[in-house]
Protein backbone atom coordinates (compact mmCIF):
# COMPACT_ATOMS: atom_id res chain seq x y z
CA UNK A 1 19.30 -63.95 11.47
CA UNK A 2 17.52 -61.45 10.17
CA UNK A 3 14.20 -60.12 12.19
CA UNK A 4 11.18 -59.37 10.16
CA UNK A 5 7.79 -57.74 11.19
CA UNK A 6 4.51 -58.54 10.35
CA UNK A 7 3.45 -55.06 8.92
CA UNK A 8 4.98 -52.97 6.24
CA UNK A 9 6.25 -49.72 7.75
CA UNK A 10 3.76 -47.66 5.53
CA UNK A 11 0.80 -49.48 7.20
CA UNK A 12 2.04 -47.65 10.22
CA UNK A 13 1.78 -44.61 8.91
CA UNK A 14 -0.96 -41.96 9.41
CA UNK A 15 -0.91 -38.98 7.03
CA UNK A 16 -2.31 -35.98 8.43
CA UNK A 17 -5.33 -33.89 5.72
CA UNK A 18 -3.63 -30.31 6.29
CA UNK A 19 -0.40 -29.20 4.33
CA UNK A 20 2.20 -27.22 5.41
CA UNK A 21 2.95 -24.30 2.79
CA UNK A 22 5.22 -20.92 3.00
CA UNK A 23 4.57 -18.22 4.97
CA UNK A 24 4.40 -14.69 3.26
CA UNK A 25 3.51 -11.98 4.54
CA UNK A 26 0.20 -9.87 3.88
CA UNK A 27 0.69 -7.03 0.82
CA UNK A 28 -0.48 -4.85 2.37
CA UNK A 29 -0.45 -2.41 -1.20
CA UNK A 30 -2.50 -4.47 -3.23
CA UNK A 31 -4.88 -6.05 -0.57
CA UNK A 32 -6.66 -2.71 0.22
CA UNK A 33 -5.52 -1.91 4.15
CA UNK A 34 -3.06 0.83 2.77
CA UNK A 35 -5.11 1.70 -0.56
CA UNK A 36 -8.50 2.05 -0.58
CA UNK A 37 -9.11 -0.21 -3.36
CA UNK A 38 -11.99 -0.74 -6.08
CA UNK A 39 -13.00 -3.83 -8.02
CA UNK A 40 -14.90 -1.86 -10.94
CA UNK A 41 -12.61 -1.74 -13.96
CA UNK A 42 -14.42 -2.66 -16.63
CA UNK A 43 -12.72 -5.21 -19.43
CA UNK A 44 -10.34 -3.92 -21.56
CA UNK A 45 -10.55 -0.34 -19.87
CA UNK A 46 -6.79 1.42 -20.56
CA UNK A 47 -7.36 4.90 -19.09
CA UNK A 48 -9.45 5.97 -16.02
CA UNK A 49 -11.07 8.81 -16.59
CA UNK A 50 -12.38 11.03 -14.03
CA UNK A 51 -14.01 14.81 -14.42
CA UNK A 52 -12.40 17.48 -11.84
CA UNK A 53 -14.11 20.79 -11.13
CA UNK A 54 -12.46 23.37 -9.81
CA UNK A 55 -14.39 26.51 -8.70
CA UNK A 56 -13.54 30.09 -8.00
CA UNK A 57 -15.22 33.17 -7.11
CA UNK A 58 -15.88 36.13 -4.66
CA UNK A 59 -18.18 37.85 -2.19
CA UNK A 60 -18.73 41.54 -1.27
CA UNK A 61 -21.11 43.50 0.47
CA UNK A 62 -22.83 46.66 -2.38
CA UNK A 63 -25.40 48.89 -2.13
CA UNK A 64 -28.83 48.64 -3.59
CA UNK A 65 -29.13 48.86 -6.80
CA UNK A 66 -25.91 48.15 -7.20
CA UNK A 67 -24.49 46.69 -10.90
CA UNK A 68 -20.71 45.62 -9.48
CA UNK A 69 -21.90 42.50 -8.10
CA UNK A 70 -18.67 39.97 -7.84
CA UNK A 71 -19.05 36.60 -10.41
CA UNK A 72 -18.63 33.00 -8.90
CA UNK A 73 -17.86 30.29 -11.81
CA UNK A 74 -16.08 27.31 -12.03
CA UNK A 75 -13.55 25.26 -14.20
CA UNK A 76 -13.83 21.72 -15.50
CA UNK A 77 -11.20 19.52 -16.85
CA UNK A 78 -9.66 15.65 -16.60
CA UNK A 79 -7.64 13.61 -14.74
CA UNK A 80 -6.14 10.30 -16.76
CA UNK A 81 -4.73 7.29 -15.04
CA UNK A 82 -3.70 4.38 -17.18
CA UNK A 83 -4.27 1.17 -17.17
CA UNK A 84 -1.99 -1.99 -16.98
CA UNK A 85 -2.31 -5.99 -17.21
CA UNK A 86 -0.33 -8.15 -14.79
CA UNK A 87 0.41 -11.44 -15.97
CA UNK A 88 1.36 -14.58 -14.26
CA UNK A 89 0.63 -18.64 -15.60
CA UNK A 90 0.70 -21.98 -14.36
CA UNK A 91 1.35 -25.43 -16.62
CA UNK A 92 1.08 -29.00 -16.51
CA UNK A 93 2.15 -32.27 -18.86
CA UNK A 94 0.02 -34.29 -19.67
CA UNK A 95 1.57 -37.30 -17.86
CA UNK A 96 0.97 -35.38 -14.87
CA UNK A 97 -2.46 -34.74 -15.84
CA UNK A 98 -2.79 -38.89 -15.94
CA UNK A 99 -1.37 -39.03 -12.99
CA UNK A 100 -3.54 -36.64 -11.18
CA UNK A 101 -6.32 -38.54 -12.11
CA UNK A 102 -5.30 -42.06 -11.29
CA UNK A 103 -4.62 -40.79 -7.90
CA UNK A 104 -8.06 -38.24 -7.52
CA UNK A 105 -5.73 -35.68 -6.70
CA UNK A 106 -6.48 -31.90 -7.37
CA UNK A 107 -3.50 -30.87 -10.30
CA UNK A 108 -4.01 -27.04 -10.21
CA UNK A 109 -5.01 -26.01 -6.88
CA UNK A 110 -1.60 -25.39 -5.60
CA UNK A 111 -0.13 -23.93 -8.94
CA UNK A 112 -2.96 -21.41 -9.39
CA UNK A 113 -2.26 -20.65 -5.96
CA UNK A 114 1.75 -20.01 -6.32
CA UNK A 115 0.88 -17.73 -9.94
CA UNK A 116 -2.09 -15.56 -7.77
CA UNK A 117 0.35 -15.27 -5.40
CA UNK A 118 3.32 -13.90 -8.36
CA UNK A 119 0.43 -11.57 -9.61
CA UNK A 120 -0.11 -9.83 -6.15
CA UNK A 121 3.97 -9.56 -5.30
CA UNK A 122 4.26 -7.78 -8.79
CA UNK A 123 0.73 -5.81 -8.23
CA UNK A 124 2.07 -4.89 -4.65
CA UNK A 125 5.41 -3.15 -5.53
CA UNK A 126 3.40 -1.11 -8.42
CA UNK A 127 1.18 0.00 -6.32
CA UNK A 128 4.01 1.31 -3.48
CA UNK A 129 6.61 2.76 -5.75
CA UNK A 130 4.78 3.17 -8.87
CA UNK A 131 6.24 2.72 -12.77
CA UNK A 132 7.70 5.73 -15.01
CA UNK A 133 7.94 3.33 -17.29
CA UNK A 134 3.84 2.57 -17.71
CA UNK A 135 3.10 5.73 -16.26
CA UNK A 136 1.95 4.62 -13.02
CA UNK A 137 1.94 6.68 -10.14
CA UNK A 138 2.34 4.59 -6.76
CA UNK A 139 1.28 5.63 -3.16
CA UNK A 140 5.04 6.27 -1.75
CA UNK A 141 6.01 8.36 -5.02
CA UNK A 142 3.32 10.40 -5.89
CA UNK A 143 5.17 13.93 -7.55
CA UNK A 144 2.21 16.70 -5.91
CA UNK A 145 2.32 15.11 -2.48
CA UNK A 146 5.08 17.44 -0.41
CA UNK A 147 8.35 15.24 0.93
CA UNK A 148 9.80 16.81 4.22
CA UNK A 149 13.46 15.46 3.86
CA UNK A 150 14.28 16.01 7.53
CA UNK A 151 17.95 15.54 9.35
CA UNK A 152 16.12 14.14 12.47
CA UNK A 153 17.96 11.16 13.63
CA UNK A 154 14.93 8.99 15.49
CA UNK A 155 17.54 6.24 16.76
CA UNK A 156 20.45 8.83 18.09
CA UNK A 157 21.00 7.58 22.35
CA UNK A 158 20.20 11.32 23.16
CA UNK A 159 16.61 11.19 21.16
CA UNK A 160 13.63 11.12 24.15
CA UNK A 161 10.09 9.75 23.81
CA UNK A 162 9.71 13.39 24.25
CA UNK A 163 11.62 14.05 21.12
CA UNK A 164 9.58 11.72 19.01
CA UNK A 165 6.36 13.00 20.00
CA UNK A 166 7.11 16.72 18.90
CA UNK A 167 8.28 14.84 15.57
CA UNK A 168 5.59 12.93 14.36
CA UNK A 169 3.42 16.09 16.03
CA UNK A 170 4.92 18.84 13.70
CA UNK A 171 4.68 16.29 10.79
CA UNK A 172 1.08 15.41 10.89
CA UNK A 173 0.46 19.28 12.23
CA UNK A 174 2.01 20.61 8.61
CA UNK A 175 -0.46 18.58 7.07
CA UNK A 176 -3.77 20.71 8.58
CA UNK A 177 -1.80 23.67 8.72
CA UNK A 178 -1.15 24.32 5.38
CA UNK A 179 -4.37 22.80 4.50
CA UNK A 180 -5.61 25.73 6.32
CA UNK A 181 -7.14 22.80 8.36
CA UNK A 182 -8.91 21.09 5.55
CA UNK A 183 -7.27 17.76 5.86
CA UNK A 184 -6.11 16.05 9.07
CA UNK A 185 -4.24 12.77 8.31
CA UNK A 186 -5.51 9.70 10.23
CA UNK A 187 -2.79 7.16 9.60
CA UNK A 188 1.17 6.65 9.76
CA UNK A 189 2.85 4.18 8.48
CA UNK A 190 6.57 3.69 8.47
CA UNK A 191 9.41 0.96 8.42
CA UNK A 192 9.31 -1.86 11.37
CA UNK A 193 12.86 -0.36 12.80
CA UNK A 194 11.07 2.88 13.80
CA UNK A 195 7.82 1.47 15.02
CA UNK A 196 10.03 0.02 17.52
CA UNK A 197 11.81 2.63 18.59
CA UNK A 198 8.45 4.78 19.06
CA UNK A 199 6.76 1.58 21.14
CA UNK A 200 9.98 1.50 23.33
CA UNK A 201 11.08 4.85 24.34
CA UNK A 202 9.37 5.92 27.27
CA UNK A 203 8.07 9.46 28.67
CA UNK A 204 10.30 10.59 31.44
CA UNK A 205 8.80 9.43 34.89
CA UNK A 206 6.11 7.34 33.02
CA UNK A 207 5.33 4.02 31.50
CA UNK A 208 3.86 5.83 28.68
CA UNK A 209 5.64 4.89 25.04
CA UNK A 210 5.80 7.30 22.63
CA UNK A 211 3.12 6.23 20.36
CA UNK A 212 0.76 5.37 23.36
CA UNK A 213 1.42 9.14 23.83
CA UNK A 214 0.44 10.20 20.15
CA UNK A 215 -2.36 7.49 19.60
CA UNK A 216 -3.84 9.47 22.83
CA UNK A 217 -2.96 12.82 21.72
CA UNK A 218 -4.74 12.40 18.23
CA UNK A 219 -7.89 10.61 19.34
CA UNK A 220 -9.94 13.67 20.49
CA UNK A 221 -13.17 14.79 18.53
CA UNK A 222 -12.33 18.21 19.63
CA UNK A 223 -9.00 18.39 17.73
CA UNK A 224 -10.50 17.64 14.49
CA UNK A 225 -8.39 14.32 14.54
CA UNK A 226 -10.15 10.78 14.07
CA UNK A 227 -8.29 7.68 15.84
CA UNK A 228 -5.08 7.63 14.37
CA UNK A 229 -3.43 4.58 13.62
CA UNK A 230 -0.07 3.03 13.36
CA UNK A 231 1.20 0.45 10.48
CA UNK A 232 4.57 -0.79 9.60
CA UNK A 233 5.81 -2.40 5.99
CA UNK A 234 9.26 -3.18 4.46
CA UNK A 235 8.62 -0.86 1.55
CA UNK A 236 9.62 1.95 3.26
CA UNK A 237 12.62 1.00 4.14
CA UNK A 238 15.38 2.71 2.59
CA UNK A 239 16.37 -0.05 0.72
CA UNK A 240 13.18 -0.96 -1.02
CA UNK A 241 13.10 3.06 -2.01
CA UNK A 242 16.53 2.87 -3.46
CA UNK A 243 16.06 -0.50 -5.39
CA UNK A 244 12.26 0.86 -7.02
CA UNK A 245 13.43 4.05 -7.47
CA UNK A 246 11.96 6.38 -5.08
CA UNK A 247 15.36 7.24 -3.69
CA UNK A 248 18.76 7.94 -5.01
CA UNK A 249 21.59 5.26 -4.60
CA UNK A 250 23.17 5.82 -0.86
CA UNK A 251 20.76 8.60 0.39
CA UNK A 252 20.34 5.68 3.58
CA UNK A 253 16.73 7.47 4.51
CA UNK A 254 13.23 5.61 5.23
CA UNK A 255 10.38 7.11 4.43
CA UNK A 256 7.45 7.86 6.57
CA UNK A 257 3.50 8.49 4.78
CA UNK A 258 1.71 10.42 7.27
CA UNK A 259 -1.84 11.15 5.21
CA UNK A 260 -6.13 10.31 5.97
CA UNK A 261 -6.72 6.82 4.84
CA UNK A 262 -9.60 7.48 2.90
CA UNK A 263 -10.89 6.77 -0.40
CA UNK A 264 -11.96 10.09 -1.02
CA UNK A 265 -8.39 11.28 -0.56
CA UNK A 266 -6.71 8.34 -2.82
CA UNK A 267 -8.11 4.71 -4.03
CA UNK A 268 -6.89 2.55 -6.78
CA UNK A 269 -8.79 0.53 -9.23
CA UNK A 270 -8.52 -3.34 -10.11
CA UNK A 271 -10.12 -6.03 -11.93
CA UNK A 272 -9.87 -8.77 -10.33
CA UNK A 273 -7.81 -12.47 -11.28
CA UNK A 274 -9.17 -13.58 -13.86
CA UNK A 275 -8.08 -17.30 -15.51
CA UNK A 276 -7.70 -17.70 -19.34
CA UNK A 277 -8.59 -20.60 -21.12
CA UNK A 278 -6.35 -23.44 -21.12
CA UNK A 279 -3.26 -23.33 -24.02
CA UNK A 280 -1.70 -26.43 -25.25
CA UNK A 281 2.06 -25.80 -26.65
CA UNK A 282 5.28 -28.18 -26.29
CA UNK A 283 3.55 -31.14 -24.91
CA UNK A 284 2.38 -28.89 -22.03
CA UNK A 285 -0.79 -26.99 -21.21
CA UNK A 286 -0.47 -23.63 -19.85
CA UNK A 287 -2.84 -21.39 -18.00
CA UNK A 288 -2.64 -17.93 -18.34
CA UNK A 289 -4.08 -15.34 -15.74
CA UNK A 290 -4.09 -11.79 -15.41
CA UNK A 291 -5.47 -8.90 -12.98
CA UNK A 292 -5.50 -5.03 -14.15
CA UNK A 293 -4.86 -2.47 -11.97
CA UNK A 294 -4.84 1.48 -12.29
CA UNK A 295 -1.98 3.50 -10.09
CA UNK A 296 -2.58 5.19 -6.75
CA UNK A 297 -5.00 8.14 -7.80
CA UNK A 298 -4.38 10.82 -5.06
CA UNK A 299 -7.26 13.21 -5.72
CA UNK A 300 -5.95 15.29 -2.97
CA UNK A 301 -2.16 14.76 -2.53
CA UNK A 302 -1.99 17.67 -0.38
CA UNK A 303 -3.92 15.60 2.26
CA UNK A 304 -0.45 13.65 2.69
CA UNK A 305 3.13 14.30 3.25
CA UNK A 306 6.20 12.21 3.08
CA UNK A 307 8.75 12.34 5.66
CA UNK A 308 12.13 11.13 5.34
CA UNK A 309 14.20 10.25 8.32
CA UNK A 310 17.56 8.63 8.77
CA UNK A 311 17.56 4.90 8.79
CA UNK A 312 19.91 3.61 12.24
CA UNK A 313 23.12 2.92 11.75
C-alpha cells in the first residue's frame, strides 16, 4: 500500500533570499589599484590631448656689465592618446518579459550584471597589454619604459633570500639612479609564483622572508623611498605576455613592473558604463552598453622599469 503524507514536499521547503553566483577575481587593470584611473572623458571624445613643456637653459656666473648672459627658454608640443568604445549587450524575449512580470521578478539585473562584467574583462586586458591594432598603449607594454631582460633564475635551489633581496634592490635602485634620483618607484608587482617564493625564502639565521626584508628596507623617509608595496596578478605571467603579445612565442619569462604608483607618473581615462536605449530586432529586445577608455598614458615612463625573469620550471 502505498504511504502518502499530508504536505506536498514543496511546502517543506524554505528558499533562502541570497544567490550564489561565480567568483572572479578583482581586475585589478581596469578597477584603478594598478592604474590610477579618471572618470572625465567627455562624450564622444576620440583623442586625449594633453600640452607637454619641455624646458632648457643655463646658468653662469659674468662680470658686471656683462652682455654674454646665458638664455633659459622652453619648448611646447603634444601628446595624443586615442580613444576607444568597448561594447558588450544583454537581451530578452518577450515571453520572458511576461514571465518576469507574472512572477515580480527583476529580468535584467543579472544580465546587465554578466555584460558589465564582459566590458571590464575586455577593458582589463587593454589596459595591461595594450592594442597595436587601436593604438593603445597598455601599462605592461609601454615602448619608452626600459625592460631589463635579466638571466636571474628566482626559483633555482641555490637562490637565497639573500639573493632576492640584492635583486629586486638593484632593480628598483636603476630606477633612481638613472633618474639621477628623480623618481623612486613605490610599488612591485609581479606573477603569484614569485610572490611566493619571495614570502618563503628566509634570511640565513632569521625568520625574516625576503620581502619582509625589502618592505623594511624601502620604508625609510631618509632613503627617499615611500612604503613600498607588493601586488601579484596573472597578467604577468609569461603566458598572458605571450598570448597578448608582449612577448615572443617560447621566450618562458614573467615580467616584473617595478615603477611609483602615482597618477602623476601614469593614469588612464574612462567614461564610465553607460546603457543604451532598449532595441527591438528578431522577436528579441537587446540592450546595448558601452564604456570608453583611453590607454595607459605614462607621462614619465622613465619612472618605471620592466624586469623579466625566468618563469620555474
Amino acid at each position: 500500500m502505498t504511504d502518502y503524507g499530508v504536505h506536498l514536499s514543496r511546502y517543506l521547503e524554505q528558499k533562502l533570499p541570497d544567490v550564489i553566483r561565480q567568483r572572479f577575481r578583482p581586475f585589478r587593470y581596469e578597477n584603478g589599484i594598478l592604474v590610477p584611473t579618471v572618470a572625465d572623458l567627455s562624450p564622444g571624445a576620440q583623442v586625449l590631448v594633453q600640452e607637454q613643456i619641455e624646458g632648457r637653459g643655463q646658468a653662469a656666473v659674468v662680470a658686471d656689465q656683462a652682455f654674454d648672459i646665458p638664455l633659459a627658454d622652453y619648448n611646447v608640443s603634444e601628446t595624443r592618446d586615442p580613444v576607444v568604445a568597448v561594447f558588450s549587450s544583454f537581451h530578452y524575449t518577450v515571453r520572458e518579459l511576461q514571465a518576469a512580470t507574472y512572477a515580480n521578478q527583476p529580468l535584467t539585473d543579472e544580465r546587465q550584471r554578466v555584460a558589465r562584467r564582459a566590458i571590464a574583462s575586455r577593458t582589463n586586458e587593454l589596459t595591461a597589454f595594450g592594442s597595436a591594432q587601436y593604438g593603445l598603449t597598455g601599462m605592461l607594454n609601454n615602448p619608452l619604459t626600459p625592460v631589463d631582460d635579466t638571466s636571474f633564475d628566482p626559483y633555482a635551489g641555490a637562490t637565497t633570500a639573500e639573493d632576492l633581496v640584492d635583486f629586486f634592490v638593484e632593480k628598483v635602485a636603476a630606477v633612481t639612479d638613472s633618474t639621477d634620483e628623480t623618481e623612486y618607484p613605490n610599488h612591485i608587482e609581479m606573477a603569484f609564483r614569485l610572490w611566493k617564493q619571495l614570502s618563503s625564502k628566509r634570511l640565513s639565521g632569521t625568520a625574516v622572508s625576503a620581502i619582509e626584508h625589502l618592505r623594511k628596507l624601502f620604508s625609510g623617509e631618509e632613503s627617499g623611498f615611500s612604503r613600498m608595496t607588493f601586488g601579484t596578478s596573472p597578467e604577468l605571467k609569461s603566458e598572458k605576455l605571450e598570448r597578448y603579445g608582449v612577448h615572443s612565442a617560447g621566450t618562458n619569462k614573467d615580467r616584473i613592473a617595478v615603477y611609483p604608483r602615482s597618477a602623476e607618473i601614469l593614469d588612464r581615462h574612462i567614461e564610465p558604463t553607460q546603457v543604451l536605449e532598449t532595441e527591438y530586432r528578431n522577436a528579441q529586445y537587446i540592450v546595448p552598453m558601452y564604456s570608453c577608455i583611453s590607454g595607459v598614458r605614462w607621462k614619465y615612463p622613465l619612472a618605471g622599469r620592466y624586469v623579466d625573469v625566468v618563469k620555474p620550471a
